[in-house]
PDB file of N, CA and C in Angstrom:
ATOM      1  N   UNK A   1     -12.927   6.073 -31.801  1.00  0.00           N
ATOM      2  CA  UNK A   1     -11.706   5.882 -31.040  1.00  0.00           C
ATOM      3  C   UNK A   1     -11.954   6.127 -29.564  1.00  0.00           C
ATOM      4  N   UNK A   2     -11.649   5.344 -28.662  1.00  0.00           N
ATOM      5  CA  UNK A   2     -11.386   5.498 -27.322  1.00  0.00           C
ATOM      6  C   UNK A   2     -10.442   6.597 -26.555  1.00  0.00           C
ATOM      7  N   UNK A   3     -10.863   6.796 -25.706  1.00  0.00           N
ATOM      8  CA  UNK A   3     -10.178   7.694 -24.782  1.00  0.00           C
ATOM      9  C   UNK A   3      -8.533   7.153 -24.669  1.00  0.00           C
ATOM     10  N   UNK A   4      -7.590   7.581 -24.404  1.00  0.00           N
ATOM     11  CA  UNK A   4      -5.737   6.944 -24.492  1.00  0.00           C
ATOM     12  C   UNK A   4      -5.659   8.045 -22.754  1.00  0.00           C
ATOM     13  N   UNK A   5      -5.028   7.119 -22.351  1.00  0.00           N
ATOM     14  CA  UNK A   5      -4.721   7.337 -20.931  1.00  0.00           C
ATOM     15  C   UNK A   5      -3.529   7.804 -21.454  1.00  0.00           C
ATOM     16  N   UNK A   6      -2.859   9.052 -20.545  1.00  0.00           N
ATOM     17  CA  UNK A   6      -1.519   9.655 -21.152  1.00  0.00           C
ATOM     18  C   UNK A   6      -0.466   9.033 -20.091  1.00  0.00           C
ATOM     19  N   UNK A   7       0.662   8.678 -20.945  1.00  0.00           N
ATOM     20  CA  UNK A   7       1.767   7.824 -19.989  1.00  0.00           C
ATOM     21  C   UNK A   7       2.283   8.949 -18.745  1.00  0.00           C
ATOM     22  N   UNK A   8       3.484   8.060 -18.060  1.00  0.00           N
ATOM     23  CA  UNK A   8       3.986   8.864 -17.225  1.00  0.00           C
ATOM     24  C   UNK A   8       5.102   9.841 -17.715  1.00  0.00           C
ATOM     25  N   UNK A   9       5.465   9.548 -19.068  1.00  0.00           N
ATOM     26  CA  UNK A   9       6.170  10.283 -19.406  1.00  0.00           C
ATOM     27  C   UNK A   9       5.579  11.793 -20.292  1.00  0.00           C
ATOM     28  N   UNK A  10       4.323  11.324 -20.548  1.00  0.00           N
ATOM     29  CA  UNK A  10       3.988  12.797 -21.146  1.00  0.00           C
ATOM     30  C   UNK A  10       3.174  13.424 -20.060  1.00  0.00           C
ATOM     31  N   UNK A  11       3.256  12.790 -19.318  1.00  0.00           N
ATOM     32  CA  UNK A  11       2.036  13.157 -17.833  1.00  0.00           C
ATOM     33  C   UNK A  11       3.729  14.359 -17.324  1.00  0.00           C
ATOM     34  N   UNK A  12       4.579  13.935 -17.124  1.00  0.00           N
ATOM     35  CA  UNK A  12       5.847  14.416 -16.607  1.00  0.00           C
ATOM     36  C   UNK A  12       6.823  15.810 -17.560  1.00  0.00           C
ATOM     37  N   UNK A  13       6.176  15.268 -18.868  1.00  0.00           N
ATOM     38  CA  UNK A  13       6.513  16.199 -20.052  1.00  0.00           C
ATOM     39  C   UNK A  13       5.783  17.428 -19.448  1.00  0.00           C
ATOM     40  N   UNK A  14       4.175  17.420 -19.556  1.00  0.00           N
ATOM     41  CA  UNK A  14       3.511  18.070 -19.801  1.00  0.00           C
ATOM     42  C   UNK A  14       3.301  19.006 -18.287  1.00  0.00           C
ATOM     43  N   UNK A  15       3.537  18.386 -16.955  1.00  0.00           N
ATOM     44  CA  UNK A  15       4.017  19.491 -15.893  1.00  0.00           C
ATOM     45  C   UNK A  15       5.211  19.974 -16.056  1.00  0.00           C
ATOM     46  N   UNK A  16       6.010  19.916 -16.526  1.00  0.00           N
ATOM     47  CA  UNK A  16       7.285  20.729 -16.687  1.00  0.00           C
ATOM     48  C   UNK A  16       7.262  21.759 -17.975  1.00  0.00           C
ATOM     49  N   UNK A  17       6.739  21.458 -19.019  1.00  0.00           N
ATOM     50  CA  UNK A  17       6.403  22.433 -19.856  1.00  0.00           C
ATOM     51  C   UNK A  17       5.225  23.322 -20.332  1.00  0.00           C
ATOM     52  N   UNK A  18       4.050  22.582 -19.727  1.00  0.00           N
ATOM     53  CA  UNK A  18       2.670  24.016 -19.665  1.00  0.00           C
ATOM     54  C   UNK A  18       3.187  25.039 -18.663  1.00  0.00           C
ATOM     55  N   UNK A  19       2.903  26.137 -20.098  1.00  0.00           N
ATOM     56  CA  UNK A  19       2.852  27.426 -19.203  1.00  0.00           C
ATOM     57  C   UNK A  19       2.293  27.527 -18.320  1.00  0.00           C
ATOM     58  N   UNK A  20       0.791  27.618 -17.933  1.00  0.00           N
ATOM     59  CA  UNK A  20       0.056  27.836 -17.643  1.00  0.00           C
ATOM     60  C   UNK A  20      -0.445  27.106 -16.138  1.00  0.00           C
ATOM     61  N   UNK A  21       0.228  27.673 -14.733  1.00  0.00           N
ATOM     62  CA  UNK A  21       0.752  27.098 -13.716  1.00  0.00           C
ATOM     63  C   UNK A  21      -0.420  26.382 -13.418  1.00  0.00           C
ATOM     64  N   UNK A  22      -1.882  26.796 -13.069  1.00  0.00           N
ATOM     65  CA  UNK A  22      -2.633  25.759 -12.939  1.00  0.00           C
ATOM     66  C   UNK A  22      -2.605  24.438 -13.748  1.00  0.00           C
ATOM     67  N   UNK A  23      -3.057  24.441 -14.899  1.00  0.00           N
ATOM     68  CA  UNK A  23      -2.481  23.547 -15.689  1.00  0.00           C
ATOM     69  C   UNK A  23      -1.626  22.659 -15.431  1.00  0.00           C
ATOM     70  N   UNK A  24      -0.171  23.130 -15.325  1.00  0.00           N
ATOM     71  CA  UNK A  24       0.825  22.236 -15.006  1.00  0.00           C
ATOM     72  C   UNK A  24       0.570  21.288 -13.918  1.00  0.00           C
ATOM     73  N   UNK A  25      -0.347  22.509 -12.718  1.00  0.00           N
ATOM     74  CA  UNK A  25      -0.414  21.934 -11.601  1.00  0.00           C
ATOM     75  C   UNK A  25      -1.198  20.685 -11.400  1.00  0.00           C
ATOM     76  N   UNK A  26      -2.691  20.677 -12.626  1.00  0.00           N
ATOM     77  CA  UNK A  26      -3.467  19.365 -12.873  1.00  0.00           C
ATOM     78  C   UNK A  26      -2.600  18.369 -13.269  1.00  0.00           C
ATOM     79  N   UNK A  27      -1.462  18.786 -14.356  1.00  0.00           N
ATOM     80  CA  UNK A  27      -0.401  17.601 -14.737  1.00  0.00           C
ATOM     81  C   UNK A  27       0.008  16.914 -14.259  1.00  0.00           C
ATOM     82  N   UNK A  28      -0.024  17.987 -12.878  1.00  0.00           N
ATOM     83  CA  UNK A  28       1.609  17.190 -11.809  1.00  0.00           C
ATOM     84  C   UNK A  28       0.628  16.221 -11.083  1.00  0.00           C
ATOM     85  N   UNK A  29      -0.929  16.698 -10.718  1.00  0.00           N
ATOM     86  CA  UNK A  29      -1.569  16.180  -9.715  1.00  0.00           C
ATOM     87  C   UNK A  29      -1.724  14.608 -10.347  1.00  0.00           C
ATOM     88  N   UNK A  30      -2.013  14.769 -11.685  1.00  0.00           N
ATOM     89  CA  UNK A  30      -1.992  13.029 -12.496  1.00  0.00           C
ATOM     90  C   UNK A  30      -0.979  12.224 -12.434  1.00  0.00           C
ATOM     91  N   UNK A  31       0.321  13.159 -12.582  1.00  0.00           N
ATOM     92  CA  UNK A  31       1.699  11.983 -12.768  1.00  0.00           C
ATOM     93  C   UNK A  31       1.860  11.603 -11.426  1.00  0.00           C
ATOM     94  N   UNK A  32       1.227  12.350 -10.210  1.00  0.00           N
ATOM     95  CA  UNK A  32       1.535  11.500  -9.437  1.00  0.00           C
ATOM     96  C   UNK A  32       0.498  10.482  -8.982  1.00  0.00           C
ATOM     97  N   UNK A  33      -0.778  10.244  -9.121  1.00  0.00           N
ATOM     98  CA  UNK A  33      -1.433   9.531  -8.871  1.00  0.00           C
ATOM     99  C   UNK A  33      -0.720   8.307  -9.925  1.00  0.00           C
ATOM    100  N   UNK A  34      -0.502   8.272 -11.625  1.00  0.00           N
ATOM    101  CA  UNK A  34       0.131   6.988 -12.186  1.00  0.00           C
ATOM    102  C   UNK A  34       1.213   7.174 -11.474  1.00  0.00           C
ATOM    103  N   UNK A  35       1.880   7.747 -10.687  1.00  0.00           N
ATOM    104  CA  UNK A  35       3.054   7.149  -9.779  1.00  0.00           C
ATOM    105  C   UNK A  35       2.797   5.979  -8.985  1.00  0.00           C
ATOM    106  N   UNK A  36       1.910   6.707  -7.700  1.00  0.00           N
ATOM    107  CA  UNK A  36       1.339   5.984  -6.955  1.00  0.00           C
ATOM    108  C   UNK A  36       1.228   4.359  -7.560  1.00  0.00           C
ATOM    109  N   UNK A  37       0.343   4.601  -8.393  1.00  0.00           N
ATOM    110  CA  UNK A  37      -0.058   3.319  -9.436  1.00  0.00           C
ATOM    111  C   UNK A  37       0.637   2.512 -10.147  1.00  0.00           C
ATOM    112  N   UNK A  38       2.020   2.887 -10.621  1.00  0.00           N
ATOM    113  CA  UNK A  38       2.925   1.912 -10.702  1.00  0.00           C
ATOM    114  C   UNK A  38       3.052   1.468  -9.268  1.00  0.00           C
ATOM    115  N   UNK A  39       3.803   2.346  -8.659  1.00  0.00           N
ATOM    116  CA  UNK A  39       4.443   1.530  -7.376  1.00  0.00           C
ATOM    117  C   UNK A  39       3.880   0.917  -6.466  1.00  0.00           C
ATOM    118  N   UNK A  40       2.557   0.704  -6.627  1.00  0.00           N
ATOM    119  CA  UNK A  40       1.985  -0.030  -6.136  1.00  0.00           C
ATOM    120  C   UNK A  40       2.163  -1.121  -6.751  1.00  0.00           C
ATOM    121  N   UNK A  41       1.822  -1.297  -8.197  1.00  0.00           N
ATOM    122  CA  UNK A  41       2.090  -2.533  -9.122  1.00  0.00           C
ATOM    123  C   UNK A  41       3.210  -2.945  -8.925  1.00  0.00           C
ATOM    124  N   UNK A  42       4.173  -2.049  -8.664  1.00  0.00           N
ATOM    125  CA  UNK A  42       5.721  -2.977  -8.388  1.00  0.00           C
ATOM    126  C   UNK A  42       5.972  -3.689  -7.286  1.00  0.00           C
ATOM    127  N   UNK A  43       5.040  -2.886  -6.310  1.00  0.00           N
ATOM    128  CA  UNK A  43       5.319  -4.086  -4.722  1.00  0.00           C
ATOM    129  C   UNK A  43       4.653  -5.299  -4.954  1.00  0.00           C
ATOM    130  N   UNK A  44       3.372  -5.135  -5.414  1.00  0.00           N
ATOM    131  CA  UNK A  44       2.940  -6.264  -5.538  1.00  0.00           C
ATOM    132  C   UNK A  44       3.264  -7.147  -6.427  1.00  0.00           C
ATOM    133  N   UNK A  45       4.333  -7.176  -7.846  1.00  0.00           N
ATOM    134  CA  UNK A  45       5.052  -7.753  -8.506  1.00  0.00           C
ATOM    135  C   UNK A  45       6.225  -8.220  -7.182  1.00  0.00           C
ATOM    136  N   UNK A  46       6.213  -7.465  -6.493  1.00  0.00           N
ATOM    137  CA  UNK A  46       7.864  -8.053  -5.480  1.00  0.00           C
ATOM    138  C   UNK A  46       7.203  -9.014  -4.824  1.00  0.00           C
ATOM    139  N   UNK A  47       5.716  -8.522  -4.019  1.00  0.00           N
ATOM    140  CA  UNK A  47       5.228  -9.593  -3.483  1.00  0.00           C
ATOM    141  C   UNK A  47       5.267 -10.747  -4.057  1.00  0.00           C
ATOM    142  N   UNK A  48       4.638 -10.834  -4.696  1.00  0.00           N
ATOM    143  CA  UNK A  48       4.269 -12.116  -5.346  1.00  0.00           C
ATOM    144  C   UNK A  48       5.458 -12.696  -5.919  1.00  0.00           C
ATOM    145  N   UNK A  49       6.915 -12.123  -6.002  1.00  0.00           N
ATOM    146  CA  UNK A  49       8.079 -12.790  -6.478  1.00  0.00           C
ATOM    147  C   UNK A  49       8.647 -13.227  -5.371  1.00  0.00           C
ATOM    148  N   UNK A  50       8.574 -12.857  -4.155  1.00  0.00           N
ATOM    149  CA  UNK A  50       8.514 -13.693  -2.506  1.00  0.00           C
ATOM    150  C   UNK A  50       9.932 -12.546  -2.136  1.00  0.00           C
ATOM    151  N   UNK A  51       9.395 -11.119  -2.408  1.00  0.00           N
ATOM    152  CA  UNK A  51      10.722 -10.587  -1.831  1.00  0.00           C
ATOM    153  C   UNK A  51       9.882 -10.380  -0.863  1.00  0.00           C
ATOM    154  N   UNK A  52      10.826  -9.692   0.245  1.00  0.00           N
ATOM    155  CA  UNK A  52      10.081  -9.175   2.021  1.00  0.00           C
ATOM    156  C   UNK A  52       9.689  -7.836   2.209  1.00  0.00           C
ATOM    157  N   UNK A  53       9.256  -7.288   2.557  1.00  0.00           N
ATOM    158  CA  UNK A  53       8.862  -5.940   3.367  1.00  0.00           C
ATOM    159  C   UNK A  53      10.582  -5.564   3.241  1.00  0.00           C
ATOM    160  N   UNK A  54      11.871  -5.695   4.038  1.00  0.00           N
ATOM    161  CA  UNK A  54      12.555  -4.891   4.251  1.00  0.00           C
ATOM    162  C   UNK A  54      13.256  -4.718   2.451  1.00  0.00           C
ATOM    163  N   UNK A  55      13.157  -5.871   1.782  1.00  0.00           N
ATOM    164  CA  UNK A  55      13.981  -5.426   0.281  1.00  0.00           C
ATOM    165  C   UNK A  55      13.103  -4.520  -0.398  1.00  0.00           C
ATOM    166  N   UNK A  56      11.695  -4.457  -0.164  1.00  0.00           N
ATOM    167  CA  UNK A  56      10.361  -3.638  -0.713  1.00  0.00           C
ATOM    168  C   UNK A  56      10.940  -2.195   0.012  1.00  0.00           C
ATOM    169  N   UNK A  57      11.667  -1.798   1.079  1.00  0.00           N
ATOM    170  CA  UNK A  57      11.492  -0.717   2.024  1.00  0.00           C
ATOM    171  C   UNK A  57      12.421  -0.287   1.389  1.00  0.00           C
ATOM    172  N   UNK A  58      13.551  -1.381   1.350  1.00  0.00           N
ATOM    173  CA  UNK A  58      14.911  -0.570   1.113  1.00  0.00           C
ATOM    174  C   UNK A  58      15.031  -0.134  -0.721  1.00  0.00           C
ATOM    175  N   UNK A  59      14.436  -0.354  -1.574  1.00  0.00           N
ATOM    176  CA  UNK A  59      14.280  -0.142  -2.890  1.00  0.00           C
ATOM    177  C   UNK A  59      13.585   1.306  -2.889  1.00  0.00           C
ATOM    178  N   UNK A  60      12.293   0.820  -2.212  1.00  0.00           N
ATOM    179  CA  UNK A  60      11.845   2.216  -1.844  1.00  0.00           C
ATOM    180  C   UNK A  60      12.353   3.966  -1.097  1.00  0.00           C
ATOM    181  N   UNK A  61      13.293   3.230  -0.464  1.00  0.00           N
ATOM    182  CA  UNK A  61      13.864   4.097   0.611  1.00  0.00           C
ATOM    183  C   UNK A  61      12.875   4.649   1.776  1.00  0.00           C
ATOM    184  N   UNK A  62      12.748   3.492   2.233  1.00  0.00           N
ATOM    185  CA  UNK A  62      10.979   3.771   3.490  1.00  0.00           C
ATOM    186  C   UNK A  62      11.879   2.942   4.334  1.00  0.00           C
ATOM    187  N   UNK A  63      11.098   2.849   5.566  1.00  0.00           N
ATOM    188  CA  UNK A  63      11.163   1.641   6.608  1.00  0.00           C
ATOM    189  C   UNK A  63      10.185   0.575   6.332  1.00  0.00           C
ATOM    190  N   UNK A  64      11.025  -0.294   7.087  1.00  0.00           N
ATOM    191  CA  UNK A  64      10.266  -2.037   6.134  1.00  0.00           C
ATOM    192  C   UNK A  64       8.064  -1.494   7.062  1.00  0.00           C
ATOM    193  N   UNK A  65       8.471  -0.673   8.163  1.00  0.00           N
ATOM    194  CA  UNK A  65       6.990  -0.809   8.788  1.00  0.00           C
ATOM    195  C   UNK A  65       6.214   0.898   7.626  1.00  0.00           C
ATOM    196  N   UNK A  66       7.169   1.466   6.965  1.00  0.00           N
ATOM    197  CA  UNK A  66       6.283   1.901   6.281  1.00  0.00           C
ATOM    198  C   UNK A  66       5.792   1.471   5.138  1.00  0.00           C
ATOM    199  N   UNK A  67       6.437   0.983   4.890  1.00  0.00           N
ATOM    200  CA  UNK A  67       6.254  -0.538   3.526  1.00  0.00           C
ATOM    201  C   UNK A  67       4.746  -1.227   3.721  1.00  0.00           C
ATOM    202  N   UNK A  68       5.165  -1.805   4.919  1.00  0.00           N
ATOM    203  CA  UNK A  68       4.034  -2.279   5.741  1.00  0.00           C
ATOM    204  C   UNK A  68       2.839  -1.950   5.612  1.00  0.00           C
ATOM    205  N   UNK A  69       2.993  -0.274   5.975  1.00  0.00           N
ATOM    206  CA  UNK A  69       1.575   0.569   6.410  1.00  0.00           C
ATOM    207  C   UNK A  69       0.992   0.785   5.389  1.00  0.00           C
ATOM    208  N   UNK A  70       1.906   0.996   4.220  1.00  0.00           N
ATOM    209  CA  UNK A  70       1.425   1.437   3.178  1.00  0.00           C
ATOM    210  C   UNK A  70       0.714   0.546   2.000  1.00  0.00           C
ATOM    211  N   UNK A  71       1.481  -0.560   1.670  1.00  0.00           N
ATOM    212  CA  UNK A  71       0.939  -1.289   0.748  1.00  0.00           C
ATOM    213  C   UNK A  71       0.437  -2.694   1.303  1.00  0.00           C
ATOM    214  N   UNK A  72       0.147  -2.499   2.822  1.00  0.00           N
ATOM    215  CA  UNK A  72      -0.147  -4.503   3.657  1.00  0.00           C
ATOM    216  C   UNK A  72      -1.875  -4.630   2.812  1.00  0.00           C
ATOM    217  N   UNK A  73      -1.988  -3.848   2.323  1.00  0.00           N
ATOM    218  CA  UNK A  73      -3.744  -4.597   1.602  1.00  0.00           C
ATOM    219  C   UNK A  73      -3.325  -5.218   0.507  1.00  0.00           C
ATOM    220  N   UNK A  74      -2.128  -4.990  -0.501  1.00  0.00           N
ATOM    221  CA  UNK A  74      -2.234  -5.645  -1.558  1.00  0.00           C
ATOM    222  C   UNK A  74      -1.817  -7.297  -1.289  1.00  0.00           C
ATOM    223  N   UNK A  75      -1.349  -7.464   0.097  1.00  0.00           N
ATOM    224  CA  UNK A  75      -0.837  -8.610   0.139  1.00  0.00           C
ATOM    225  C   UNK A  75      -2.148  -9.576   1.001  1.00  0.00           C
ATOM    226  N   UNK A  76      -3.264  -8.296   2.179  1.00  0.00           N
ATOM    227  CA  UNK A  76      -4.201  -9.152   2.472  1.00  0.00           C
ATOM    228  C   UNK A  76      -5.391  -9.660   1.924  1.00  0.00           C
ATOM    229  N   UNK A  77      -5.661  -8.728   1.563  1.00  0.00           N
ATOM    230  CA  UNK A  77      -7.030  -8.954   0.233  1.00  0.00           C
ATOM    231  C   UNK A  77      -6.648 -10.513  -0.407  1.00  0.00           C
ATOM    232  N   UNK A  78      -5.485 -10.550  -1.125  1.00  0.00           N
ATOM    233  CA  UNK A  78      -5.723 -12.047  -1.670  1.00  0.00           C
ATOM    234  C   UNK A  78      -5.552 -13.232  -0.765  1.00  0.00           C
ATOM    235  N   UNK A  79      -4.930 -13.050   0.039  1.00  0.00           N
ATOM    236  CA  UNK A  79      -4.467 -13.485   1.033  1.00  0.00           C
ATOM    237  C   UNK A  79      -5.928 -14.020   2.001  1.00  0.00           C
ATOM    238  N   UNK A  80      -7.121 -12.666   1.865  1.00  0.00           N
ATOM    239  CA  UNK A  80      -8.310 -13.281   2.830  1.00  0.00           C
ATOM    240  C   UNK A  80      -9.367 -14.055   1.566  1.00  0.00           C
ATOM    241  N   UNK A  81      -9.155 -13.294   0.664  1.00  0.00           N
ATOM    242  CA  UNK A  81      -9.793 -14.285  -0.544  1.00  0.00           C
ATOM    243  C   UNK A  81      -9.603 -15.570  -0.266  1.00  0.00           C
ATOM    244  N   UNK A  82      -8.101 -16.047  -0.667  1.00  0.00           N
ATOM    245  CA  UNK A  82      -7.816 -16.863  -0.680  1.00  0.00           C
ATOM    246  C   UNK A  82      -7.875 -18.297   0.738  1.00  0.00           C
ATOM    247  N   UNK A  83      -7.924 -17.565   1.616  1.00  0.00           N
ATOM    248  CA  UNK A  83      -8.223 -18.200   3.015  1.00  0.00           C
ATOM    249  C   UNK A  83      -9.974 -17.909   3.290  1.00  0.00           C
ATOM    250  N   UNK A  84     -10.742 -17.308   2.988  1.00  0.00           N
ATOM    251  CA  UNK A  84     -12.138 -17.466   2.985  1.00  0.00           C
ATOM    252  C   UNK A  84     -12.532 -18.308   3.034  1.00  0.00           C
ATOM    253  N   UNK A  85     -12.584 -19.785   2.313  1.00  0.00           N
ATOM    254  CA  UNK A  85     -13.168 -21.041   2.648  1.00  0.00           C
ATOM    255  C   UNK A  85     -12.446 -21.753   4.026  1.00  0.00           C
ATOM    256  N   UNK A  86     -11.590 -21.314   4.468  1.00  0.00           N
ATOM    257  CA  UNK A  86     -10.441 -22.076   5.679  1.00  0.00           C
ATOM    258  C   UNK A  86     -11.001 -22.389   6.564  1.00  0.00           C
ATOM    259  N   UNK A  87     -11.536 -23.565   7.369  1.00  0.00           N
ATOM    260  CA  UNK A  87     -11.893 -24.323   8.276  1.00  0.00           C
ATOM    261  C   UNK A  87     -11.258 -23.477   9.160  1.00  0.00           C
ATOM    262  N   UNK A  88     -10.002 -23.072   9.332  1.00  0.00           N
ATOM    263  CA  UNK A  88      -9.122 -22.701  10.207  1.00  0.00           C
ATOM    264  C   UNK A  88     -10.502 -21.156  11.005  1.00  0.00           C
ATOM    265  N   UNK A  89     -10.442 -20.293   9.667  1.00  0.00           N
ATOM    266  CA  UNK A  89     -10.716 -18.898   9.899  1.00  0.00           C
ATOM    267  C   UNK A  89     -12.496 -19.405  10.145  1.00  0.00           C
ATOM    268  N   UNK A  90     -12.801 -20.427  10.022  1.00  0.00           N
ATOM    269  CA  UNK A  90     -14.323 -20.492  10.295  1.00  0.00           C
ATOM    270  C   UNK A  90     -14.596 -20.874  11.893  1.00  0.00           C
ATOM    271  N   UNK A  91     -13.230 -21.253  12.196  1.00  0.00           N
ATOM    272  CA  UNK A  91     -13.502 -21.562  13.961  1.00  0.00           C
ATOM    273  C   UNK A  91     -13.619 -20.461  14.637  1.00  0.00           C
ATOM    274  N   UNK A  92     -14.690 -20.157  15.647  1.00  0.00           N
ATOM    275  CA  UNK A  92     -14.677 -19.153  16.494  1.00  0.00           C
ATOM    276  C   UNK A  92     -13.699 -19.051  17.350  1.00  0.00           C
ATOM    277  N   UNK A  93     -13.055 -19.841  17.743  1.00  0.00           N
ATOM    278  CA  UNK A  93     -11.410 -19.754  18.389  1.00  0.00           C
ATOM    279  C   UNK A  93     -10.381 -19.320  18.015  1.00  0.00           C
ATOM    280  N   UNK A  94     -10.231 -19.586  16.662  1.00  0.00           N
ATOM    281  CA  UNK A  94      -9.454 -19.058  15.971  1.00  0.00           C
ATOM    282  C   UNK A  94      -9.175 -17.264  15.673  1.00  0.00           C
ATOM    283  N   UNK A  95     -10.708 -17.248  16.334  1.00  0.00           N
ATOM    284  CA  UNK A  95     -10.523 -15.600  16.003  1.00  0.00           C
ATOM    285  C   UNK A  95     -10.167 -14.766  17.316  1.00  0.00           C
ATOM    286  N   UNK A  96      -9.266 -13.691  17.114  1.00  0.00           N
ATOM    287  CA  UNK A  96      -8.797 -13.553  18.488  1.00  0.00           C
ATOM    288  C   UNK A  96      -9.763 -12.270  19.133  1.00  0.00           C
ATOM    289  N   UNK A  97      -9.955 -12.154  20.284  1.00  0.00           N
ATOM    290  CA  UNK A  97     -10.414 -11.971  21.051  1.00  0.00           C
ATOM    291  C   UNK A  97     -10.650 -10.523  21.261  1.00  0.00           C
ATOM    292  N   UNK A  98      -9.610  -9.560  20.706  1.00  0.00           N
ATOM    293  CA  UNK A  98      -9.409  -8.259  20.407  1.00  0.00           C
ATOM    294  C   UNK A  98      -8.755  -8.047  19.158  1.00  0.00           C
ATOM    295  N   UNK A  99      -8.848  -7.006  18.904  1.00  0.00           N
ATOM    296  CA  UNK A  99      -8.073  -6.492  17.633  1.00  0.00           C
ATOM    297  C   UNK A  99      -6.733  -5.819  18.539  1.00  0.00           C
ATOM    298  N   UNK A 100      -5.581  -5.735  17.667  1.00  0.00           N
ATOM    299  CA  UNK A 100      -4.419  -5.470  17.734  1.00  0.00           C
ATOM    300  C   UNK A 100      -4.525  -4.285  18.610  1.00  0.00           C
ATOM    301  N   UNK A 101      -5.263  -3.296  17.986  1.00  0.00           N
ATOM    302  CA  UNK A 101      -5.590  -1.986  18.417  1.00  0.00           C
ATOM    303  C   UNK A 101      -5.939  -2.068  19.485  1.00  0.00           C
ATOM    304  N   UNK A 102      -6.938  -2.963  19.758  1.00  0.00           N
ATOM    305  CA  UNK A 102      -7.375  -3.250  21.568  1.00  0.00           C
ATOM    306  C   UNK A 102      -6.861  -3.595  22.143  1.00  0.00           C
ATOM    307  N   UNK A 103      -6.333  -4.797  22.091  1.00  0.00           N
ATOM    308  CA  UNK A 103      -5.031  -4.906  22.852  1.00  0.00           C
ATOM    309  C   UNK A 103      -3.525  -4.132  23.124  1.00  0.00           C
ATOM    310  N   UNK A 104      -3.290  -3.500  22.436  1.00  0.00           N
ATOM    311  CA  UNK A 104      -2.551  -2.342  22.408  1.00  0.00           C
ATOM    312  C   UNK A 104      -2.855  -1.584  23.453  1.00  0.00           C
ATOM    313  N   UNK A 105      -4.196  -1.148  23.435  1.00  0.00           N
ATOM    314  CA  UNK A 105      -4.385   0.105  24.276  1.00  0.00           C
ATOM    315  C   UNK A 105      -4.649  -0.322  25.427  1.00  0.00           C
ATOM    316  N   UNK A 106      -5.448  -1.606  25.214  1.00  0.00           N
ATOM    317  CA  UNK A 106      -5.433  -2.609  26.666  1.00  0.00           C
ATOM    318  C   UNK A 106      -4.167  -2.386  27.908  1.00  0.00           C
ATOM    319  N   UNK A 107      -3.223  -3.484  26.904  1.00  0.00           N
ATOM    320  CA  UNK A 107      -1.433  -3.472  27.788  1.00  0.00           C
ATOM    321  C   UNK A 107      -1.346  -2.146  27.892  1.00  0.00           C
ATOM    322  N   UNK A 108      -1.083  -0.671  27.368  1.00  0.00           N
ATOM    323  CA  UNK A 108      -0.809   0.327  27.948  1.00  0.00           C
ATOM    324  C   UNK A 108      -1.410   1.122  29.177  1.00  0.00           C
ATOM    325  N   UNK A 109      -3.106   0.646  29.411  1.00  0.00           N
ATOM    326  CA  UNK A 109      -3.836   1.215  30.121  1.00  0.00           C
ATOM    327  C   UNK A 109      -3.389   0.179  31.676  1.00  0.00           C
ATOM    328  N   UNK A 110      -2.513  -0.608  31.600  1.00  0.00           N
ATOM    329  CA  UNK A 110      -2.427  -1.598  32.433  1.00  0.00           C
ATOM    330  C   UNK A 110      -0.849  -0.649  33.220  1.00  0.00           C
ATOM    331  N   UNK A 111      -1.167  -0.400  34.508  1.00  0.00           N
ATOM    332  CA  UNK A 111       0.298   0.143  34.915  1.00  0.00           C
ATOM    333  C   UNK A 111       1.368  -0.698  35.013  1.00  0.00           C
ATOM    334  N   UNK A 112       2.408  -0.272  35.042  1.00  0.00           N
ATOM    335  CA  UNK A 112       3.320  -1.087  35.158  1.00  0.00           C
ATOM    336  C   UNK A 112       4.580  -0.891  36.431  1.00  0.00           C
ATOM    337  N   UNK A 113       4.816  -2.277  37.011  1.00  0.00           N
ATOM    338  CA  UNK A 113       5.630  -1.703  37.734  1.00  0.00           C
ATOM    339  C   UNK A 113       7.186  -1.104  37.477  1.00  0.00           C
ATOM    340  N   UNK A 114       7.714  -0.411  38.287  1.00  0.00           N
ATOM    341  CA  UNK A 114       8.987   0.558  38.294  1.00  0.00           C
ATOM    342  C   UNK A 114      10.159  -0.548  38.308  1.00  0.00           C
TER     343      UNK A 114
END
């Protein structure tokens, strides 16, 4: 017999009722990692059902840019997979010139007038 991954509900059982506070405390540390792990699976079920960042935020109770921060790989990864062969992304023009981040710090290092 194989190893059985324990659900979230006995993962949730089992920190609330081991005595034994370390213990519980490994419990709690698992139910929340399969937390994590659904809700990740659920954005990316929203993704892919064509909801937006702000209905993903507001379900969540986040801001649509922590939505963003938090789960934007599950949507780029397939997203660069999927654009990997793109004529588009193979032009050296196409690629911009700085990263977001650089330019960011760019425009701020730039004074501005009053």
């Amino acid at each position: 017999m194989g190893v059985t991954t324990p659900t979230i509900e006995q993962l949730a059982r089992d920190a609330v009722q081991i005595a034994d506070p370390e213990t519980a405390l490994r419990a709690l540390t698992a139910l929340r990692l399969e937390l994590d792990a659904a809700e990740a699976h659920l954005v990316q079920r929203a993704l892919r059902g064509g909801a937006s960042w702000s209905q993903i935020a507001r379900a969540l109770g986040i801001t649509k840019q922590a939505a963003h921060r938090k789960y934007r790989h599950l949507f780029e990864q397939p997203l660069a997979a999927a654009l990997a062969g793109s004529r588009i992304l193979a032009s050296p023009r196409s690629a911009p010139s700085m990263s977001c981040s650089a330019s960011c710090a760019a425009s701020e290092a730039v004074p501005r007038r009053p």
